[in-house]
N, C-alpha and C. Protein backbone atom coordinates (compact mmCIF):
# COMPACT_ATOMS: atom_id res chain seq x y z
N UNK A 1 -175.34 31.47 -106.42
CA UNK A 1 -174.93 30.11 -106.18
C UNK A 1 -174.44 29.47 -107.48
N UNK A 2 -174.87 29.71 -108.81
CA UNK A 2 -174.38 29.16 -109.71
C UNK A 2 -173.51 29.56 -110.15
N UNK A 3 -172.96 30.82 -109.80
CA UNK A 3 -171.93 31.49 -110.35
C UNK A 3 -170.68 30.75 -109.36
N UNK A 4 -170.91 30.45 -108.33
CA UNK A 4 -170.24 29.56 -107.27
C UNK A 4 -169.77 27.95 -107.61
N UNK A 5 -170.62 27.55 -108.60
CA UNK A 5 -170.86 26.40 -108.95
C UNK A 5 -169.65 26.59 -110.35
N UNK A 6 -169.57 27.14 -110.60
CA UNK A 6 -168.86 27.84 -112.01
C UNK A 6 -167.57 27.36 -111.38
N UNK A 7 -166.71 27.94 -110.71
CA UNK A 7 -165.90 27.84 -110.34
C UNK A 7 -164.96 26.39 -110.38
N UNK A 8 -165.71 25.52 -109.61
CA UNK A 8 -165.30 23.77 -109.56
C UNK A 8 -164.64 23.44 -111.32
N UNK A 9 -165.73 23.97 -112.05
CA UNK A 9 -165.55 23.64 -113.58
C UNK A 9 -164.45 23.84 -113.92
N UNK A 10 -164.43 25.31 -113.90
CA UNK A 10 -163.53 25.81 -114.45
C UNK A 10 -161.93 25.58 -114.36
N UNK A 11 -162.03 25.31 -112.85
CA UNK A 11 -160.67 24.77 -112.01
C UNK A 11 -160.48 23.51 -113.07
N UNK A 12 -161.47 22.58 -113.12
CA UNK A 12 -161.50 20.84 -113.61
C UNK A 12 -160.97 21.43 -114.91
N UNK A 13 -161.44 21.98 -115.84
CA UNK A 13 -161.42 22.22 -117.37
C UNK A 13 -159.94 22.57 -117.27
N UNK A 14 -158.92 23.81 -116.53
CA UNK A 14 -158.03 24.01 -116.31
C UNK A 14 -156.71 23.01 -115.78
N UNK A 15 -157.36 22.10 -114.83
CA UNK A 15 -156.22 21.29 -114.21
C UNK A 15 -156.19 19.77 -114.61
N UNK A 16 -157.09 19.33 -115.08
CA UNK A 16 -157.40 17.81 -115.04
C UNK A 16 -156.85 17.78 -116.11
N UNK A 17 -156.31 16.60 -116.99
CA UNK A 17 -155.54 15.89 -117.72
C UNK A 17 -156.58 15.85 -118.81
N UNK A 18 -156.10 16.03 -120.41
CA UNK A 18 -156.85 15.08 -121.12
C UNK A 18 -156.91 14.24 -121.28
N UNK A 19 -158.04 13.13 -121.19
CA UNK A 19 -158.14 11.55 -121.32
C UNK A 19 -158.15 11.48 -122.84
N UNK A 20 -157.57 10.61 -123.65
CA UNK A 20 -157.35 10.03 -124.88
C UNK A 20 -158.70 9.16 -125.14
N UNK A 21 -159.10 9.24 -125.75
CA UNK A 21 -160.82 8.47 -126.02
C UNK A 21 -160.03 7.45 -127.43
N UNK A 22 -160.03 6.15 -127.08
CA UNK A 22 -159.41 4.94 -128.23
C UNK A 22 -160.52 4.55 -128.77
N UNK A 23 -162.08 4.75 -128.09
CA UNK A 23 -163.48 4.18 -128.83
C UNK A 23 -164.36 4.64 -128.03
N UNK A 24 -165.07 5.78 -128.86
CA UNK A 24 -166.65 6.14 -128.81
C UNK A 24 -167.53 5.27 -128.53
N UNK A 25 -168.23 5.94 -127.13
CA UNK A 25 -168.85 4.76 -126.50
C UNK A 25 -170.59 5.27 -127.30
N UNK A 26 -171.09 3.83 -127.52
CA UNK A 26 -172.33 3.98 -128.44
C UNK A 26 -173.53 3.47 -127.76
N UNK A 27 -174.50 3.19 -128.56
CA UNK A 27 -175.37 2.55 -127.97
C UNK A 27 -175.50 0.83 -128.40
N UNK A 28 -174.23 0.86 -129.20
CA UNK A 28 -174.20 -0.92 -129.68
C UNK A 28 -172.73 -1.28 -128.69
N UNK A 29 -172.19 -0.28 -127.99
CA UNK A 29 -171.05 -0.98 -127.06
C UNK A 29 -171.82 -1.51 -125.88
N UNK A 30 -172.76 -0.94 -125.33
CA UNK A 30 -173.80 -0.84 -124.22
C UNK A 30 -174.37 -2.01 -124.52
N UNK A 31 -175.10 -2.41 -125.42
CA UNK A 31 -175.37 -3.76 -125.97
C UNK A 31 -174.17 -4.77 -125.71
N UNK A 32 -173.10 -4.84 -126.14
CA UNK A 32 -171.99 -5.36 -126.31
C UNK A 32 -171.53 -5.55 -124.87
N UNK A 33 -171.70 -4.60 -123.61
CA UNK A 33 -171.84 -4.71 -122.21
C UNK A 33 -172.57 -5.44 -121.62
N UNK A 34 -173.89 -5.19 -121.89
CA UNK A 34 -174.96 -5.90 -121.38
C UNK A 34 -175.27 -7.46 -121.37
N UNK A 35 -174.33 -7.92 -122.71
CA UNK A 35 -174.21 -9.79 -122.56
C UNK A 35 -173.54 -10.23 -121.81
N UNK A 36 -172.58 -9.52 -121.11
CA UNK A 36 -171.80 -10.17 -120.15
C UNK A 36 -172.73 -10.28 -118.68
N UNK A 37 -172.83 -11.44 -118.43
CA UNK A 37 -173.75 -11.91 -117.19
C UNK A 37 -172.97 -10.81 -115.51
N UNK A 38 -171.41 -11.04 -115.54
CA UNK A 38 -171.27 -9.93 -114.86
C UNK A 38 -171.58 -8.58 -114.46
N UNK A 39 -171.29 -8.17 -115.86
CA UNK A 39 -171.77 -6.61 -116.31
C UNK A 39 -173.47 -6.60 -115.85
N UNK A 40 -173.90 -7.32 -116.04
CA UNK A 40 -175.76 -7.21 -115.73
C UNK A 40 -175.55 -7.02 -114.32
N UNK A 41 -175.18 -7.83 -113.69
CA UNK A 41 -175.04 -8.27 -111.92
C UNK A 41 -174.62 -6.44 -111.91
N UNK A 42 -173.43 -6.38 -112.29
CA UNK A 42 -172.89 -5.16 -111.42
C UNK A 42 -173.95 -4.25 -111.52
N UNK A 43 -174.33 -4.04 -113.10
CA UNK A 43 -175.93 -2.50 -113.19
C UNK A 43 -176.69 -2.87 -111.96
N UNK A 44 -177.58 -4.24 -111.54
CA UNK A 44 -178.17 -4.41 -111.01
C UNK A 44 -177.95 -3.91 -109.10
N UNK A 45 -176.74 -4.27 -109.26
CA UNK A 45 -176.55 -3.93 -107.49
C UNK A 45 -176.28 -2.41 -107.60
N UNK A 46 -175.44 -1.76 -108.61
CA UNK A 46 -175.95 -0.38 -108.49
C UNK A 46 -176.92 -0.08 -108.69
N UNK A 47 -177.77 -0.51 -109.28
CA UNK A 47 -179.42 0.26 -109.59
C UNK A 47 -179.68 0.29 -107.87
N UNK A 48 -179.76 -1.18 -106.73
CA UNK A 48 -180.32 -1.43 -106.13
C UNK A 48 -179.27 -0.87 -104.83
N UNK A 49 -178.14 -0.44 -104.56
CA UNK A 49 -177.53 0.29 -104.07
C UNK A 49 -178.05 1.78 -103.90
N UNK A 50 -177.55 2.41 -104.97
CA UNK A 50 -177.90 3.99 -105.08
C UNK A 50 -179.30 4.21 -104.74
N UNK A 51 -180.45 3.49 -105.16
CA UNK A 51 -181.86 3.58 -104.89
C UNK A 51 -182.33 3.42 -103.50
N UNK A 52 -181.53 2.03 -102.64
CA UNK A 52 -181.52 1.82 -101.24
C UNK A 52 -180.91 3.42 -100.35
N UNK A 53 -179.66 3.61 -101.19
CA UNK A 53 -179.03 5.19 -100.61
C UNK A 53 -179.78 6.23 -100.63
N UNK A 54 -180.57 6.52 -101.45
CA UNK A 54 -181.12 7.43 -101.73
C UNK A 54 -182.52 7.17 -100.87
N UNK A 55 -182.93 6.18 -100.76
CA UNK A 55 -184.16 6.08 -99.82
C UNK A 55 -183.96 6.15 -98.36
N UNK A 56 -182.95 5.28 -97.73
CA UNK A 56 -182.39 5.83 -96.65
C UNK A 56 -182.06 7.20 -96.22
N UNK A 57 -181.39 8.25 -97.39
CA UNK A 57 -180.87 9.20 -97.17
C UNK A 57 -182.05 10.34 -96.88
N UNK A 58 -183.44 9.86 -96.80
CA UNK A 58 -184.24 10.47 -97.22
C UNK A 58 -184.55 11.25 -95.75
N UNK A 59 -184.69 9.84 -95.17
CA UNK A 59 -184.71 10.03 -93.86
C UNK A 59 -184.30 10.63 -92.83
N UNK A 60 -182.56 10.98 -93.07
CA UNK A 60 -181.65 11.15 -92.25
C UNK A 60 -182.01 12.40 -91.15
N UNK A 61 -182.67 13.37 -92.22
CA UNK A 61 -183.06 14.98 -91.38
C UNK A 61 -183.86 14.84 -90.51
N UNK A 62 -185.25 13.79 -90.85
CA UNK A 62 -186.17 13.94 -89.91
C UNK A 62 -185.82 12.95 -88.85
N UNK A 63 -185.21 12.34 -88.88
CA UNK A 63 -184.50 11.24 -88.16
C UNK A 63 -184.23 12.11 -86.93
N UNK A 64 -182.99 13.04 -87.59
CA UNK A 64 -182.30 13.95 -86.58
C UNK A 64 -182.85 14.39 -85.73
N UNK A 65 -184.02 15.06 -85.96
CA UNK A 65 -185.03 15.97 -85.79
C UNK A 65 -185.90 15.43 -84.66
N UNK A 66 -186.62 14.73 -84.91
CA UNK A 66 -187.05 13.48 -83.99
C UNK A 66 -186.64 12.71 -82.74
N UNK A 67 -185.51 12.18 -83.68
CA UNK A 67 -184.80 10.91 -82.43
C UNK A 67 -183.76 11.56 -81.57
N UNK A 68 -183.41 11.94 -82.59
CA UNK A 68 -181.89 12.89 -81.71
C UNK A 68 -182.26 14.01 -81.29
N UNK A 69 -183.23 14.39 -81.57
CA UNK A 69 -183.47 16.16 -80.48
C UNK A 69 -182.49 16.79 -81.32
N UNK A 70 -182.07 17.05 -82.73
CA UNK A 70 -181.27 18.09 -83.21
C UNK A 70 -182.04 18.35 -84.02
N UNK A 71 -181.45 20.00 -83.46
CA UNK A 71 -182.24 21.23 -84.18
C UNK A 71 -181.76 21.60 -85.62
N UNK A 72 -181.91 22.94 -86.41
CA UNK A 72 -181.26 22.44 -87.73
C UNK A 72 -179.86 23.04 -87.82
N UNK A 73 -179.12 23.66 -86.88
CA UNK A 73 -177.84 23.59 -86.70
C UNK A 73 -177.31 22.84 -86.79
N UNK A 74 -177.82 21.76 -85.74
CA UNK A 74 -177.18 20.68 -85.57
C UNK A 74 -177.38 19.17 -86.67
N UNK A 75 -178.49 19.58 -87.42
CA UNK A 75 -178.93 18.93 -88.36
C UNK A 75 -177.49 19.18 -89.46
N UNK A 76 -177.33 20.41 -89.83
CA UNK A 76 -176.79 20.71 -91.02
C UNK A 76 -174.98 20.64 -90.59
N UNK A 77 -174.63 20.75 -89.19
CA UNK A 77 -173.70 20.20 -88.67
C UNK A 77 -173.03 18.86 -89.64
N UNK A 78 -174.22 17.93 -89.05
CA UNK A 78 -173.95 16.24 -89.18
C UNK A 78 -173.93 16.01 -90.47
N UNK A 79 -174.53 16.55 -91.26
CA UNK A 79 -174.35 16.65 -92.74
C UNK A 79 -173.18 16.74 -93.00
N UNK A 80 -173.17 17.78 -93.21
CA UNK A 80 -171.35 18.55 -93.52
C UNK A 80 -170.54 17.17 -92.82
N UNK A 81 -170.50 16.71 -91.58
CA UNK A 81 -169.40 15.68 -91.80
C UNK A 81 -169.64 14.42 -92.75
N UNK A 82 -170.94 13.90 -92.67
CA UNK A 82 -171.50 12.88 -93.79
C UNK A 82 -170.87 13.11 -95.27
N UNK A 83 -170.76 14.78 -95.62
CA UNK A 83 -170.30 14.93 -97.00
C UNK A 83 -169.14 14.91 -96.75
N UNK A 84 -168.26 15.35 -95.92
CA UNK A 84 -166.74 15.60 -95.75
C UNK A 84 -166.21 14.01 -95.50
N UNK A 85 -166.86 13.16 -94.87
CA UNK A 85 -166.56 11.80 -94.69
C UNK A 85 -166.77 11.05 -96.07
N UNK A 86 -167.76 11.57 -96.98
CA UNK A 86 -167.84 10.99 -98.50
C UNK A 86 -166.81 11.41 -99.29
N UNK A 87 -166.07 12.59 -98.86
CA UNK A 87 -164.85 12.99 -99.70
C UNK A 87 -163.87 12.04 -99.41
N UNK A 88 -163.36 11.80 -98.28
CA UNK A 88 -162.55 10.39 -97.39
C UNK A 88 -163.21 9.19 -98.34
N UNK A 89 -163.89 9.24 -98.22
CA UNK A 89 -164.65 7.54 -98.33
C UNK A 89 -164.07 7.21 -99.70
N UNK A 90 -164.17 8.85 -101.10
CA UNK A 90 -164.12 8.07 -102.22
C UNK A 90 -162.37 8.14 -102.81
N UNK A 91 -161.38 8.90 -102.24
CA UNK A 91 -160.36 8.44 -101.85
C UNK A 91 -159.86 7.63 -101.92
N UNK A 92 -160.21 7.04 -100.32
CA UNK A 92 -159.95 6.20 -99.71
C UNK A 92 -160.31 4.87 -100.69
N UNK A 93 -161.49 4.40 -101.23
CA UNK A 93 -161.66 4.11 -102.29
C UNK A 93 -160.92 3.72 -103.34
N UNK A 94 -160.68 4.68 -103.93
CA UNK A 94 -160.03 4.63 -105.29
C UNK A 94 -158.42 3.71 -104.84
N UNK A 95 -157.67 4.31 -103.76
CA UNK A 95 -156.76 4.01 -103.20
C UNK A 95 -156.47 1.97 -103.13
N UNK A 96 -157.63 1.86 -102.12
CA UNK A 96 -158.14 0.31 -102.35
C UNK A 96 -158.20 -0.10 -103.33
N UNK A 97 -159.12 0.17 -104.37
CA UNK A 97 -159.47 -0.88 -105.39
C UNK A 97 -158.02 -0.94 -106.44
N UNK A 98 -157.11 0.14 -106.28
CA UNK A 98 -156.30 -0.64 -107.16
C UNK A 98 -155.13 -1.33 -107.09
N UNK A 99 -155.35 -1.77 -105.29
CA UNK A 99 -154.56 -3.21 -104.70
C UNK A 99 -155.60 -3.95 -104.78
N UNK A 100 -156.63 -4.34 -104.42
CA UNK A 100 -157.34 -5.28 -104.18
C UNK A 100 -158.97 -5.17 -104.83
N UNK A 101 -159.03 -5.34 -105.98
CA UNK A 101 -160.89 -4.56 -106.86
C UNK A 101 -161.95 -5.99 -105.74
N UNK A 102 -161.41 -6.80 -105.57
CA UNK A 102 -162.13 -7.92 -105.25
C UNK A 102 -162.84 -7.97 -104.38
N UNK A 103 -161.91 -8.03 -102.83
CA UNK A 103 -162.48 -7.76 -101.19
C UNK A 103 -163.21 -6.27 -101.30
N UNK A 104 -162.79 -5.00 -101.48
CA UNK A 104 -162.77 -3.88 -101.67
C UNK A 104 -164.22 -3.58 -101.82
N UNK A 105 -164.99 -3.95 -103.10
CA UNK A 105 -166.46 -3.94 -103.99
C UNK A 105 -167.34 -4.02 -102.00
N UNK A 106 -167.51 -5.75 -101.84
CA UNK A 106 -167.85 -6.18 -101.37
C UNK A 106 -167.95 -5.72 -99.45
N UNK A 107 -166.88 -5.34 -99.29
CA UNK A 107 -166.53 -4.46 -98.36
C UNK A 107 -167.02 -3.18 -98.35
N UNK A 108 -167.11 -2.26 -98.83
CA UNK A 108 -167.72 -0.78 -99.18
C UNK A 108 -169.23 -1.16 -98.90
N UNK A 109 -169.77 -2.42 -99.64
CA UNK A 109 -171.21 -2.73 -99.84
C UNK A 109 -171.82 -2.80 -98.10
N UNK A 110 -170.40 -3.88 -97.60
CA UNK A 110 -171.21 -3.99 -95.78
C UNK A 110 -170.99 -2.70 -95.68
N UNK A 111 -170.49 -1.98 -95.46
CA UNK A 111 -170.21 -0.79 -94.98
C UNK A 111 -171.09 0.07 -94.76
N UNK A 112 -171.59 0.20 -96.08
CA UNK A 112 -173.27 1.31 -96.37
C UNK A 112 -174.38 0.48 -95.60
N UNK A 113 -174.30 -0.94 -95.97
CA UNK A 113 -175.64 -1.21 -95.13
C UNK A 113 -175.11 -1.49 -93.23
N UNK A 114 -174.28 -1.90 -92.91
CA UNK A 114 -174.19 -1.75 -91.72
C UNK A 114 -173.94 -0.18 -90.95
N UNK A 115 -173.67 0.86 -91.40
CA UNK A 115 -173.43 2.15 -90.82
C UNK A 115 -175.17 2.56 -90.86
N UNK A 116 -176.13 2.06 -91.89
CA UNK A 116 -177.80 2.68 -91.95
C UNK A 116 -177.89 1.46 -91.11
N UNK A 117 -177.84 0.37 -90.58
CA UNK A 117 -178.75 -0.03 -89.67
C UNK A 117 -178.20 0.17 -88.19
N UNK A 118 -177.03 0.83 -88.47
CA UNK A 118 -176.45 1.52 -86.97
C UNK A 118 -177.62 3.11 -86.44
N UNK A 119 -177.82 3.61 -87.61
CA UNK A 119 -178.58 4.51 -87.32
C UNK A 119 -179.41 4.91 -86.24
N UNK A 120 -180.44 3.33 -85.85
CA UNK A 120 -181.22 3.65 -85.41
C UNK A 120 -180.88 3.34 -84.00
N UNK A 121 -179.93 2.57 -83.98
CA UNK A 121 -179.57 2.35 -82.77
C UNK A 121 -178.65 3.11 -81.71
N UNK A 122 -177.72 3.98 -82.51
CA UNK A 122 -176.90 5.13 -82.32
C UNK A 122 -177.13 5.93 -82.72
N UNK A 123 -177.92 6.59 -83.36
CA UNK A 123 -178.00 8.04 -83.52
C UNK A 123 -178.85 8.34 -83.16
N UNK A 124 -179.48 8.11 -82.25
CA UNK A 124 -180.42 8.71 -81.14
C UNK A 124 -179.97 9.44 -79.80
N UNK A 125 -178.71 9.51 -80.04
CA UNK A 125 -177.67 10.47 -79.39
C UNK A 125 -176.46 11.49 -80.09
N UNK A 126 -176.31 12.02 -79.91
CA UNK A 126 -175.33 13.37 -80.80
C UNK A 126 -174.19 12.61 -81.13
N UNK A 127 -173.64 12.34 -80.41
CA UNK A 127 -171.91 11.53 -80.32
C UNK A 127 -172.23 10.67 -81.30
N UNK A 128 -173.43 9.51 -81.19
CA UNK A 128 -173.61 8.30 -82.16
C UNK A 128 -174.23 8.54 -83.42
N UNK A 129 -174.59 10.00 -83.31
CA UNK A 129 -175.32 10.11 -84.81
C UNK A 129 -174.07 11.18 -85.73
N UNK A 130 -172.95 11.70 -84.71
CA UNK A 130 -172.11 12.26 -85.38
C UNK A 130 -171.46 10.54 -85.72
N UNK A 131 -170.71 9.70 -84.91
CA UNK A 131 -170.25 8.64 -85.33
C UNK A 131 -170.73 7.71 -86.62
N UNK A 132 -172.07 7.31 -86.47
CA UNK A 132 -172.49 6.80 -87.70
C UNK A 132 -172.67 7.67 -89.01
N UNK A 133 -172.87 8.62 -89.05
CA UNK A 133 -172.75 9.89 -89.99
C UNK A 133 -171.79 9.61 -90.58
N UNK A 134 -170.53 9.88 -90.15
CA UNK A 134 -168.98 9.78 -90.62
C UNK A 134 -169.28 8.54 -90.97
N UNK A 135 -169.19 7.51 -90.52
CA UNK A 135 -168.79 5.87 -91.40
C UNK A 135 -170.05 5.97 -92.78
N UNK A 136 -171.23 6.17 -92.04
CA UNK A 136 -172.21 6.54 -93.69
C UNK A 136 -172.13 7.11 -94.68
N UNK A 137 -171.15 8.14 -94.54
CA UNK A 137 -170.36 9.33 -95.19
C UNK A 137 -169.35 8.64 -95.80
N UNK A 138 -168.79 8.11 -95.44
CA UNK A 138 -167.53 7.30 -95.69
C UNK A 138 -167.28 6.51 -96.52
N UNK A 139 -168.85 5.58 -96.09
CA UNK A 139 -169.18 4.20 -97.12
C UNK A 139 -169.71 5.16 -98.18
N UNK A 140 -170.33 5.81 -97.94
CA UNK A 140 -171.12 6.21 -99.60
C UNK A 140 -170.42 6.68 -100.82
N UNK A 141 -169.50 7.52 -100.21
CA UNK A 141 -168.47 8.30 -100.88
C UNK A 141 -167.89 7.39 -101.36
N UNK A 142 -167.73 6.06 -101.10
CA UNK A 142 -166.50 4.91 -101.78
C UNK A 142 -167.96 4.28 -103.12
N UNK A 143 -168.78 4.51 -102.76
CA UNK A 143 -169.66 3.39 -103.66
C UNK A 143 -169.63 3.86 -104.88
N UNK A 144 -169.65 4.69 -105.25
CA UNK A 144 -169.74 5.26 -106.59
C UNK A 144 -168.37 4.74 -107.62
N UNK A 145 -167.14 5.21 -107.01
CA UNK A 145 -165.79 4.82 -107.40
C UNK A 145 -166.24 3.39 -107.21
N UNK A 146 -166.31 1.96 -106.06
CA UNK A 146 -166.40 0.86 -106.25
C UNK A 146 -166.97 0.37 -107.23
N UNK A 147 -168.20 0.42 -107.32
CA UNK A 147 -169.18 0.31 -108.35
C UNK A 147 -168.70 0.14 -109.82
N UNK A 148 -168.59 1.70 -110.49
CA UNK A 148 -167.84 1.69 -111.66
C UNK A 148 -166.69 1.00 -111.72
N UNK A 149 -165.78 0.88 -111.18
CA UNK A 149 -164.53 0.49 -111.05
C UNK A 149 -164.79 -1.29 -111.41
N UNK A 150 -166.21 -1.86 -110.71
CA UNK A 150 -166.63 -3.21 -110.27
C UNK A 150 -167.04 -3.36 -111.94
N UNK A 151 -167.88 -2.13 -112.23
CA UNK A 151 -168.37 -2.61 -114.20
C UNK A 151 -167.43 -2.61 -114.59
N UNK A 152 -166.54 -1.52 -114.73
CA UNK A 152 -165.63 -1.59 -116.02
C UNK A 152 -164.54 -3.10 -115.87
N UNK A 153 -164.83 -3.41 -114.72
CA UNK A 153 -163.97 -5.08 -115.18
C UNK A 153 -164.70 -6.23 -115.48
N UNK A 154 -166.23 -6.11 -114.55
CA UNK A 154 -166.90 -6.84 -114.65
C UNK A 154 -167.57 -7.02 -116.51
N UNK A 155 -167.79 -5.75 -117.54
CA UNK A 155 -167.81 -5.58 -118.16
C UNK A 155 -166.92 -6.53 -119.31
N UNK A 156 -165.13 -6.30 -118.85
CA UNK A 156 -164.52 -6.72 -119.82
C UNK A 156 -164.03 -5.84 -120.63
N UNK A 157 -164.00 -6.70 -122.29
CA UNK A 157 -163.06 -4.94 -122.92
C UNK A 157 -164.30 -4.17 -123.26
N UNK A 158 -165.91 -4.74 -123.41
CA UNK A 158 -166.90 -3.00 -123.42
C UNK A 158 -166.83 -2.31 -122.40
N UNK A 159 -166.39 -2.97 -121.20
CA UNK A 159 -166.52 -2.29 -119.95
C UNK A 159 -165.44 -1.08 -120.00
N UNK A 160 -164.22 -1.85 -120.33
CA UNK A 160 -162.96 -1.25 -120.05
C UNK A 160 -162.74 -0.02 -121.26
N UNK A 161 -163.25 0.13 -122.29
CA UNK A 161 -163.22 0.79 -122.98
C UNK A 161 -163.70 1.91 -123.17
N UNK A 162 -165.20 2.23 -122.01
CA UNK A 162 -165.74 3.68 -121.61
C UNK A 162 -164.93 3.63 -120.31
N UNK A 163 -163.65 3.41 -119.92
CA UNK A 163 -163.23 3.81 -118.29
C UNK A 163 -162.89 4.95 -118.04
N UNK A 164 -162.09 5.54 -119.37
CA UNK A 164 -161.62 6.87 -118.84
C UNK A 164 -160.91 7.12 -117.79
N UNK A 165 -159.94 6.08 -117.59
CA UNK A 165 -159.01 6.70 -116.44
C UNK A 165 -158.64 6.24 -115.09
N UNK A 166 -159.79 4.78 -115.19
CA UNK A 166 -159.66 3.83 -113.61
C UNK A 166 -160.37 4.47 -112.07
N UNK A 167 -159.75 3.80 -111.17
CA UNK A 167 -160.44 4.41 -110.37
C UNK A 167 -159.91 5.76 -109.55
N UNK A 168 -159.01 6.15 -110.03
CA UNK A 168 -158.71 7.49 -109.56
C UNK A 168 -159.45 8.48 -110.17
N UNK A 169 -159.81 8.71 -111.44
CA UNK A 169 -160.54 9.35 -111.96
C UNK A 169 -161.65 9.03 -112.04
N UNK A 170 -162.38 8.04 -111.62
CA UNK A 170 -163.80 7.78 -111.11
C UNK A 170 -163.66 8.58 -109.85
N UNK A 171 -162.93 8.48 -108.93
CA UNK A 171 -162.81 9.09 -107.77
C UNK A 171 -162.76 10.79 -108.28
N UNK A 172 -162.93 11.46 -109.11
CA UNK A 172 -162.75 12.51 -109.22
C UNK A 172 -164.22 13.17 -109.41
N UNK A 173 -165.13 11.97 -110.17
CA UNK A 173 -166.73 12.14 -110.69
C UNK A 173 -167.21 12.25 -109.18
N UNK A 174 -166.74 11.14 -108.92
CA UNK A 174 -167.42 11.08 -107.60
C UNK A 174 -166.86 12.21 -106.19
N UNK A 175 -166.04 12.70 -106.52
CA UNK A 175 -165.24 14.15 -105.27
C UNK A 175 -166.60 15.00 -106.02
N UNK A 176 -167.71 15.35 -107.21
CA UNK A 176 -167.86 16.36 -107.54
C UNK A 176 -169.25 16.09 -106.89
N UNK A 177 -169.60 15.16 -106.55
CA UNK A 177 -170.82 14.75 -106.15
C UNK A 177 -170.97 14.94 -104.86
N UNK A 178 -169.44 15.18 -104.21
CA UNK A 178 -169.47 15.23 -102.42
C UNK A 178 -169.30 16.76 -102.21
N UNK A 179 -168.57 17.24 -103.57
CA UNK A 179 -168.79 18.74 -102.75
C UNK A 179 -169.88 19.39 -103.09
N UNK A 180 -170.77 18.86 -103.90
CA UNK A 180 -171.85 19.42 -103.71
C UNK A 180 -173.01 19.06 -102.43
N UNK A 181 -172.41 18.43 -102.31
CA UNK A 181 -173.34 17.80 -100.64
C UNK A 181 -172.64 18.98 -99.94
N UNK A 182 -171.20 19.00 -99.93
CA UNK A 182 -170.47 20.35 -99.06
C UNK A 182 -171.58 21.42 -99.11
N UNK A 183 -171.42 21.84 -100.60
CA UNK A 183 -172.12 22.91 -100.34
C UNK A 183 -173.60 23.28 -99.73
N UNK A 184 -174.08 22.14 -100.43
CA UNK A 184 -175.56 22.50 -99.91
C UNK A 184 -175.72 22.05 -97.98
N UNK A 185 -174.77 21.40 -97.53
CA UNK A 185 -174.45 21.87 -96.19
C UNK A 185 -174.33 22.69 -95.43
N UNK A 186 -173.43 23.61 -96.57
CA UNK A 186 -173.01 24.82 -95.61
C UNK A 186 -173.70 26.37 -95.73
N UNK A 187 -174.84 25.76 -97.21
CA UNK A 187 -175.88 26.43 -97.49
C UNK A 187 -176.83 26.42 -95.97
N UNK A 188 -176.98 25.54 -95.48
CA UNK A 188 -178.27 25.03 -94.52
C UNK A 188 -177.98 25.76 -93.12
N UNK A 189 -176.26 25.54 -93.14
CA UNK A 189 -175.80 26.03 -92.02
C UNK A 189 -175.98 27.76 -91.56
N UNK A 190 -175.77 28.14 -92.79
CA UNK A 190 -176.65 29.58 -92.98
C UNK A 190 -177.71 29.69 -92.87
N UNK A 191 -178.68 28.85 -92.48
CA UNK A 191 -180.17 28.97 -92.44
C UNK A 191 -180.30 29.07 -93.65
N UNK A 192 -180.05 28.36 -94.66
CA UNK A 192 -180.51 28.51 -96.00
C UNK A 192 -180.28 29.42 -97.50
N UNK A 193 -179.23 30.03 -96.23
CA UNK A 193 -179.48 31.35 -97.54
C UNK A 193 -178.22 30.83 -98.71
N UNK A 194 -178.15 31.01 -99.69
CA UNK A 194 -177.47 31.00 -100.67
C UNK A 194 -176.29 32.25 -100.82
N UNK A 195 -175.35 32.24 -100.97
CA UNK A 195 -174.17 32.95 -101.33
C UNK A 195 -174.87 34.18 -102.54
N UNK A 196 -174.53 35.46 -102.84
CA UNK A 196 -175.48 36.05 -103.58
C UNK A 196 -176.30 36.82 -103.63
């Protein structure tokens, strides 16, 4: 599997562009971030975002398992679209925020929390737990790109000065984060076994 994992890199190291670095980001630019009352707000709703995601996400299997009567086929099924819908989501994403950074942030945000409190109400059936899956998938995959995209302006020029590239190339951090959800999907879908 890691030799599998090799691969993504190597492609990135090979195809991706060099970014021009104009200022080494330190631990006195981070300081220099942190006074801006914006820049605080934005860390804060990501701290309290990703942590809400990650606690929700916790759930999702036994959820399946439980409410929906899916077995782990069908468990590792709904996954795989959740990650394939996070590949869409951060896209789709990047695409948005650089017509509109404003509505966009704020929008992505309902998104994640209204697709988890659809959960319980629809995915207690296959159809509705494939449906909310995909939009959960969707929203999540955009939060990462929103987010950053939301500091580095909210920030200012400390913000703007670790960007590296806007939100298309945030969208690229964040594609590496969904195919690893891919994989370990399609790991499961095998009953577990690893490539190897």
């Amino acid at each position: 599997m890691a030799g599998l994992g090799l691969i993504p890199v190597i492609l990135q190291a090979l195809f991706l562009p060099r970014l021009p670095v104009t200022k080494a980001v330190t631990l006195r630019s981070l300081g220099v971030l942190l006074k801006s009352g914006r820049a605080r707000v934005a860390l804060v709703m990501t701290l309290l975002t990703i942590t809400a995601q990650f606690a929700a996400y916790t759930f999702v299997a036994p959820f399946l398992q439980q409410q929906t009567g899916a077995g782990p086929t069908l468990i590792s099924t709904l996954l795989l679209v959740f990650a394939a819908a996070g590949i869409l989501g951060n896209f789709a994403a990047a695409s948005a925020l650089t017509k509109a950074l404003r509505p966009t942030v704020p929008a992505v945000l309902a998104l994640l929390a209204v697709s988890q409190l659809l959960m319980p109400l629809f995915g207690t059936w296959t159809v509705g737990a494939f449906l909310v899956l995909a939009l959960w998938g969707l929203a999540y995959g955009a939060v990462p790109v929103a987010l950053q995209t939301w500091l580095f302006h909210a920030g200012g020029p400390a913000g703007r000065g670790a960007r590296g590239g806007g939100p298309r190339r945030a969208g690229l951090g964040a594609a590496r984060k969904a195919e690893q959800g891919v994989l370990v999907a399609l790991g499961a879908l095998r009953g577990g076994r690893t490539p190897g």
